[in-house]
PDB file of N, CA and C in Angstrom:
ATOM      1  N   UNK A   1      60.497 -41.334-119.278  1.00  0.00           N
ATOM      2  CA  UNK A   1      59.943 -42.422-118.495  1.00  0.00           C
ATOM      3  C   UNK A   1      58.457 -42.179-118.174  1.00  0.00           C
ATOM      4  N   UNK A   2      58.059 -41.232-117.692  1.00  0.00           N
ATOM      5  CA  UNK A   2      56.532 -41.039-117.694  1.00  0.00           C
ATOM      6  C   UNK A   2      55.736 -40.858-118.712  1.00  0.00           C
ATOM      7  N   UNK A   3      56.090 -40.784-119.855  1.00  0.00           N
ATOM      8  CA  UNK A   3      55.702 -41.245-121.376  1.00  0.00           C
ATOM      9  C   UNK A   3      55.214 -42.032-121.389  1.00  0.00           C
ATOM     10  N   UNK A   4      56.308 -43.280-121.213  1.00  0.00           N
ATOM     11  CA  UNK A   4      56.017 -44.380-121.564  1.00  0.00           C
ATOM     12  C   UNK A   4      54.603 -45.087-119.967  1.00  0.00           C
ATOM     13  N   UNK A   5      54.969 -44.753-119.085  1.00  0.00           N
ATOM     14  CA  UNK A   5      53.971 -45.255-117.949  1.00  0.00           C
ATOM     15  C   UNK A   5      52.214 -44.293-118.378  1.00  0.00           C
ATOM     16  N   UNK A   6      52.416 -43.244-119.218  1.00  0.00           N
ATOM     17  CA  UNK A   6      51.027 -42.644-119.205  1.00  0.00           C
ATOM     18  C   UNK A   6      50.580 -43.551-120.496  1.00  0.00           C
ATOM     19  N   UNK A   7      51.512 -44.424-121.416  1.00  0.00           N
ATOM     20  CA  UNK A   7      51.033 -44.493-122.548  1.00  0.00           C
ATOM     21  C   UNK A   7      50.769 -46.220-122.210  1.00  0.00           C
ATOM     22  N   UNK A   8      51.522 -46.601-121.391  1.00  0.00           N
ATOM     23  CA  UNK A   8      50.614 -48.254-120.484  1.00  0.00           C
ATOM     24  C   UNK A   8      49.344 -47.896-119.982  1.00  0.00           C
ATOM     25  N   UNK A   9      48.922 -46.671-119.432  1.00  0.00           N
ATOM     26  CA  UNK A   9      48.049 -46.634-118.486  1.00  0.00           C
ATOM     27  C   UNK A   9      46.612 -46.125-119.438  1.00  0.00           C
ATOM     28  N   UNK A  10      47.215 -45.368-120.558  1.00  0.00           N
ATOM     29  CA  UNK A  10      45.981 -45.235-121.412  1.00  0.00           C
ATOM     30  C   UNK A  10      45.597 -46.869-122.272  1.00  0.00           C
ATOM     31  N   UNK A  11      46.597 -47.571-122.790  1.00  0.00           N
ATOM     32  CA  UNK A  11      46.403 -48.364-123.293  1.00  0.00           C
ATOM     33  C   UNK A  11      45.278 -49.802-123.103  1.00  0.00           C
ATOM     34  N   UNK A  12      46.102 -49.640-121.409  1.00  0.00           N
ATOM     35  CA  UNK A  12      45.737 -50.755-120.652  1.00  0.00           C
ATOM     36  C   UNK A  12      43.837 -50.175-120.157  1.00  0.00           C
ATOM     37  N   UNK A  13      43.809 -48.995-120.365  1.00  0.00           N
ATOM     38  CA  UNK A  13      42.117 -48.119-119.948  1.00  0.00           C
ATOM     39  C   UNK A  13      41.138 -48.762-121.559  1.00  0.00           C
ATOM     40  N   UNK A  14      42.103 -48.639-122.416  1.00  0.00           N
ATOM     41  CA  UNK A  14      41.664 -47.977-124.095  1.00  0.00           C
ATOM     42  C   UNK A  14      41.427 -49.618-124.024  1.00  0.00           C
ATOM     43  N   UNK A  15      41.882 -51.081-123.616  1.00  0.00           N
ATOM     44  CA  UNK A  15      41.764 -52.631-123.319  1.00  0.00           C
ATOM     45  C   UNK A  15      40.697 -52.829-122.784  1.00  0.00           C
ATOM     46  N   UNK A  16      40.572 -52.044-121.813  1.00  0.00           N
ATOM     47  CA  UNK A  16      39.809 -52.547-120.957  1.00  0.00           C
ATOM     48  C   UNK A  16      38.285 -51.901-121.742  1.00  0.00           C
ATOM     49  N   UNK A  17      38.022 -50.706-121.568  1.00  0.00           N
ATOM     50  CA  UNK A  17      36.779 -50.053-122.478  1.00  0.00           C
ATOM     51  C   UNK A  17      36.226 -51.397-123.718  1.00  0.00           C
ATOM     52  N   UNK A  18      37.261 -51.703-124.183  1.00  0.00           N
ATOM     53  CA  UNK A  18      37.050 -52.326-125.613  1.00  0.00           C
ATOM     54  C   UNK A  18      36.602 -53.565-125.388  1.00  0.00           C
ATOM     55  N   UNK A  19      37.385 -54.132-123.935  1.00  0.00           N
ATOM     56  CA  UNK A  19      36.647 -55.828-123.508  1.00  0.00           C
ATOM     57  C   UNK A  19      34.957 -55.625-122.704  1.00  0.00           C
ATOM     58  N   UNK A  20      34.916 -54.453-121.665  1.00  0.00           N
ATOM     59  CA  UNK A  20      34.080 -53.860-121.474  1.00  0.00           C
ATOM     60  C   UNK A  20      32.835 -53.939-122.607  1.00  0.00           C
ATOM     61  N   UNK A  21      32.877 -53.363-123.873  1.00  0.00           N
ATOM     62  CA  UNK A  21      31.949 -53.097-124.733  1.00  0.00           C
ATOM     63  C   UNK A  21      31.868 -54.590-125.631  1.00  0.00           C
ATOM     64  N   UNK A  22      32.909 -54.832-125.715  1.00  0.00           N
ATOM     65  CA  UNK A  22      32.379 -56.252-126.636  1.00  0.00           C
ATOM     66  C   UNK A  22      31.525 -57.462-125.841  1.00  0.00           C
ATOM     67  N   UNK A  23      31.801 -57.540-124.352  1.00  0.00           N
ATOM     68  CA  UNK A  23      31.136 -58.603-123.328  1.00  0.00           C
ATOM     69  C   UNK A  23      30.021 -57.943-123.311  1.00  0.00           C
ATOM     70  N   UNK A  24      29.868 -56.313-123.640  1.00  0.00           N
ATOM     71  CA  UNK A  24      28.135 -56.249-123.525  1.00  0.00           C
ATOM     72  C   UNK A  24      27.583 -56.241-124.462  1.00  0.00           C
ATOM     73  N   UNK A  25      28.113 -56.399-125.867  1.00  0.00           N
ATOM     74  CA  UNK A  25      27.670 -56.538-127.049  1.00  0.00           C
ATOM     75  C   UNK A  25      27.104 -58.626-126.767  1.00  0.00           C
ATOM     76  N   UNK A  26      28.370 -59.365-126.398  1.00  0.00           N
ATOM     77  CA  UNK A  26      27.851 -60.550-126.336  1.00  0.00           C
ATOM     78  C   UNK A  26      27.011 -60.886-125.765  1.00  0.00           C
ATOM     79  N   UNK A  27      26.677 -60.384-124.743  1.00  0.00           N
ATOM     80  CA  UNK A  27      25.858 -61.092-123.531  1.00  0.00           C
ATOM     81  C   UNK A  27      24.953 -60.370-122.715  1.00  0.00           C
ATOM     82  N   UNK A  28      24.866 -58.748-123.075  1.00  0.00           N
ATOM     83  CA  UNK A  28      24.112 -58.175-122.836  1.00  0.00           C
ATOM     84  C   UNK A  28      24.321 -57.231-121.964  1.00  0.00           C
ATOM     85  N   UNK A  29      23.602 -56.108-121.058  1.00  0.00           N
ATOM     86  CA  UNK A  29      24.094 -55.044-120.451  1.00  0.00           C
ATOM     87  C   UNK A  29      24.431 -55.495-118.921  1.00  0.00           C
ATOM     88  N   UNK A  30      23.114 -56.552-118.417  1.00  0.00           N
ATOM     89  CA  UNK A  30      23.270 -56.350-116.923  1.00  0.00           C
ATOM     90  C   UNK A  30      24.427 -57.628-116.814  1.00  0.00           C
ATOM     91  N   UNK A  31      24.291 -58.964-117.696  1.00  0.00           N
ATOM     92  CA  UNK A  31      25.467 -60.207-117.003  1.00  0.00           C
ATOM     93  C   UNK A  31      26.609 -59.193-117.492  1.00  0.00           C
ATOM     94  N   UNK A  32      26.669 -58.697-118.350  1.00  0.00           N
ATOM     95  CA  UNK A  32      28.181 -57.956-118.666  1.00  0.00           C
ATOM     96  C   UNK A  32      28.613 -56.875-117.564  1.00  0.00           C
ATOM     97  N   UNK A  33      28.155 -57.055-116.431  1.00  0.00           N
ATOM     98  CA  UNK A  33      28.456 -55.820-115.583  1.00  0.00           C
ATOM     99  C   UNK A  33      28.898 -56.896-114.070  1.00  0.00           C
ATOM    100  N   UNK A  34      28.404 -58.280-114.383  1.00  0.00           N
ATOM    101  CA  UNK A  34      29.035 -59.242-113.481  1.00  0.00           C
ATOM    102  C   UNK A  34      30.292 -59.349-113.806  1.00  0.00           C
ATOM    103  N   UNK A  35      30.730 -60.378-112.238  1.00  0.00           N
ATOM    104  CA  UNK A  35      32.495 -60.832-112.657  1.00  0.00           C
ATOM    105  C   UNK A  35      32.781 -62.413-113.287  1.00  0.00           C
ATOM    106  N   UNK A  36      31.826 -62.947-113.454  1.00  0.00           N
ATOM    107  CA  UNK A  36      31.768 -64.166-114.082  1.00  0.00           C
ATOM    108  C   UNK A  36      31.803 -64.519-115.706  1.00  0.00           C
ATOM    109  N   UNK A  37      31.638 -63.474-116.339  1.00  0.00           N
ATOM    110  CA  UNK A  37      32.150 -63.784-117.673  1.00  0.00           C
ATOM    111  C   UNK A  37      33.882 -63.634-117.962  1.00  0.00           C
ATOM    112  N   UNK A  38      34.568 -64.086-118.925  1.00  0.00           N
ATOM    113  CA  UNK A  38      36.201 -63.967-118.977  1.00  0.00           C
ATOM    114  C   UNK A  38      36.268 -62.944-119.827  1.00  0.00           C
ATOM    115  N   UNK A  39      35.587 -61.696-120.598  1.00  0.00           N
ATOM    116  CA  UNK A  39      35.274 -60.534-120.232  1.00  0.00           C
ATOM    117  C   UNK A  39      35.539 -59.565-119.515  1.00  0.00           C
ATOM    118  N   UNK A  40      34.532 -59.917-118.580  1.00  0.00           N
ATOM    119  CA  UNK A  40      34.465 -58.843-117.293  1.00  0.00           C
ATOM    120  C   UNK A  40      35.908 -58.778-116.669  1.00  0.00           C
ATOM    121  N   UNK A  41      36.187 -60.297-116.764  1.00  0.00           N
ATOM    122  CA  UNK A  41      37.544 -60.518-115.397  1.00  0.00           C
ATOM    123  C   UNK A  41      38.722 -59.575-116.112  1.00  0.00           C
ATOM    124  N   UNK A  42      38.853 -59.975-117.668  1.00  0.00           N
ATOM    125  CA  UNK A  42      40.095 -59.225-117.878  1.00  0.00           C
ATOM    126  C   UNK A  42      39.488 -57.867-118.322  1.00  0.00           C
ATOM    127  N   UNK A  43      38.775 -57.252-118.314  1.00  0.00           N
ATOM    128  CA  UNK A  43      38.232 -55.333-118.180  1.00  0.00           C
ATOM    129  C   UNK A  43      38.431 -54.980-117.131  1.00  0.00           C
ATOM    130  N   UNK A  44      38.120 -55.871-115.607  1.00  0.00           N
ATOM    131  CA  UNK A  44      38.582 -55.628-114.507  1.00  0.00           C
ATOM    132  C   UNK A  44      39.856 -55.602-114.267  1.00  0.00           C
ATOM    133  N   UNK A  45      41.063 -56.051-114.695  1.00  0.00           N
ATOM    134  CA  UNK A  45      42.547 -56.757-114.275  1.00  0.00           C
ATOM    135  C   UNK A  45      42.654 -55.525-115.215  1.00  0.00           C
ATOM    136  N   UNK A  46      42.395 -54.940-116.378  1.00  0.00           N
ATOM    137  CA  UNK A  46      43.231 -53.826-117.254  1.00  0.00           C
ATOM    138  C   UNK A  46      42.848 -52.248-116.367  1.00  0.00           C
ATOM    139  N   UNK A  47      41.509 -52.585-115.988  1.00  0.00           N
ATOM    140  CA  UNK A  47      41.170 -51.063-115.293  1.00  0.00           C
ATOM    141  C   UNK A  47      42.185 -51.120-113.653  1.00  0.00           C
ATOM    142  N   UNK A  48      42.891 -52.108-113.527  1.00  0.00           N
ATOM    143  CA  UNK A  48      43.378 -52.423-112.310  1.00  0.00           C
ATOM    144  C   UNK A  48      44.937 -51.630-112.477  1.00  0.00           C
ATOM    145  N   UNK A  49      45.601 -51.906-114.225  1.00  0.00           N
ATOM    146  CA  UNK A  49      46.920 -51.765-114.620  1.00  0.00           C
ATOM    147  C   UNK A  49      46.308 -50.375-114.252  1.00  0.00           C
ATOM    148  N   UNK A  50      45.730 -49.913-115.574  1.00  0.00           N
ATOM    149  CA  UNK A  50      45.341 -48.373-115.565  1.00  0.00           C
ATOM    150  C   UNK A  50      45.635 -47.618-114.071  1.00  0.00           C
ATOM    151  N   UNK A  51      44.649 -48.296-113.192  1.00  0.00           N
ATOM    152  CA  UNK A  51      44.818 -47.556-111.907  1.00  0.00           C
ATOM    153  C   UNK A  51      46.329 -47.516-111.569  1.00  0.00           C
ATOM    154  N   UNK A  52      46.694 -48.610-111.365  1.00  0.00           N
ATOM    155  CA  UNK A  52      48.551 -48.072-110.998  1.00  0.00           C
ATOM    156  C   UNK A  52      49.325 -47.572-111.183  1.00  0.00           C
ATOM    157  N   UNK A  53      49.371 -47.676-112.824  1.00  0.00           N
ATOM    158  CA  UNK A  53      49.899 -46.805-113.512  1.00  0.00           C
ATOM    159  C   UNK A  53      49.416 -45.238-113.724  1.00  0.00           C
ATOM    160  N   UNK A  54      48.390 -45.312-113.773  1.00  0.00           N
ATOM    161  CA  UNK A  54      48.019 -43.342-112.946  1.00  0.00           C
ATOM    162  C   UNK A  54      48.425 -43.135-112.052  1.00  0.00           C
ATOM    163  N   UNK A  55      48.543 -43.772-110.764  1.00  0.00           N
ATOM    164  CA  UNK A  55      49.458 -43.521-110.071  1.00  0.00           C
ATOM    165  C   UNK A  55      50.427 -43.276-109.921  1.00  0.00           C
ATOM    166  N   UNK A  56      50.796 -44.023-111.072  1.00  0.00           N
ATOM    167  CA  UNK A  56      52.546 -43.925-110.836  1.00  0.00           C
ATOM    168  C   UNK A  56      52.671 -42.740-111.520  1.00  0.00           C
ATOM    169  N   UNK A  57      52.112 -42.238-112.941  1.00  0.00           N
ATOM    170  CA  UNK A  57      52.266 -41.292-113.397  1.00  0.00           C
ATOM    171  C   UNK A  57      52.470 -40.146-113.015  1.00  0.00           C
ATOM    172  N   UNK A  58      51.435 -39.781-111.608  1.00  0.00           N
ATOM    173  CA  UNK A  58      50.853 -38.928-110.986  1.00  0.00           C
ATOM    174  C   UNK A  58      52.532 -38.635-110.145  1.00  0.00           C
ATOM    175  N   UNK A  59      52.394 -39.644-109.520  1.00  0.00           N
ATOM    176  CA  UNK A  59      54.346 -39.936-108.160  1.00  0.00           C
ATOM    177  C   UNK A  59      55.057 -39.589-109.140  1.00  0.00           C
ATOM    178  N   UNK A  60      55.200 -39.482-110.453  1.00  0.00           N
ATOM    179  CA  UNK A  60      56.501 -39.648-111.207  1.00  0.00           C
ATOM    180  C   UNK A  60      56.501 -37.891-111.467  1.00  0.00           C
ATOM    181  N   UNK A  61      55.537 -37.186-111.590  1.00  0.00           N
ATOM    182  CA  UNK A  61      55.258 -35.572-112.612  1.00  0.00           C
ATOM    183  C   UNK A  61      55.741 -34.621-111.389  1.00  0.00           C
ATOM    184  N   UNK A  62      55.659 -35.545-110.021  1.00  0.00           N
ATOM    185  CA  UNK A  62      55.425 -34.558-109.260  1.00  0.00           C
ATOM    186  C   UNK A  62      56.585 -34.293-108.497  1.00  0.00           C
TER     187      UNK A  62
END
């Protein structure tokens, strides 16, 4: 079970990096660091999974 929650939590990081870099490939360094592109919003909402799921990872090892 914590397999599978470390391998959501990298995934959902490894999503987010990738929407991260392509919104600053589109639109540049500083608007790509706002929350107004649909971009940003879902790099934000995946670095959000990530966070919980480290968490949980973390509650689950221990």
């Amino acid at each position: 079970m914590e397999q599978v929650v470390f391998l959501i939590a990298l995934t959902s990081f490894l999503l987010a990096l990738i929407f991260l870099g392509v919104n600053i490939i589109r639109v540049g360094f500083m608007p790509a660091l706002s929350i107004r592109t649909r971009l940003s919003q879902l790099a934000l909402v995946f670095m959000g999974v990530y966070v919980i799921f480290l968490i949980a990872f973390l509650v689950m090892i221990n």
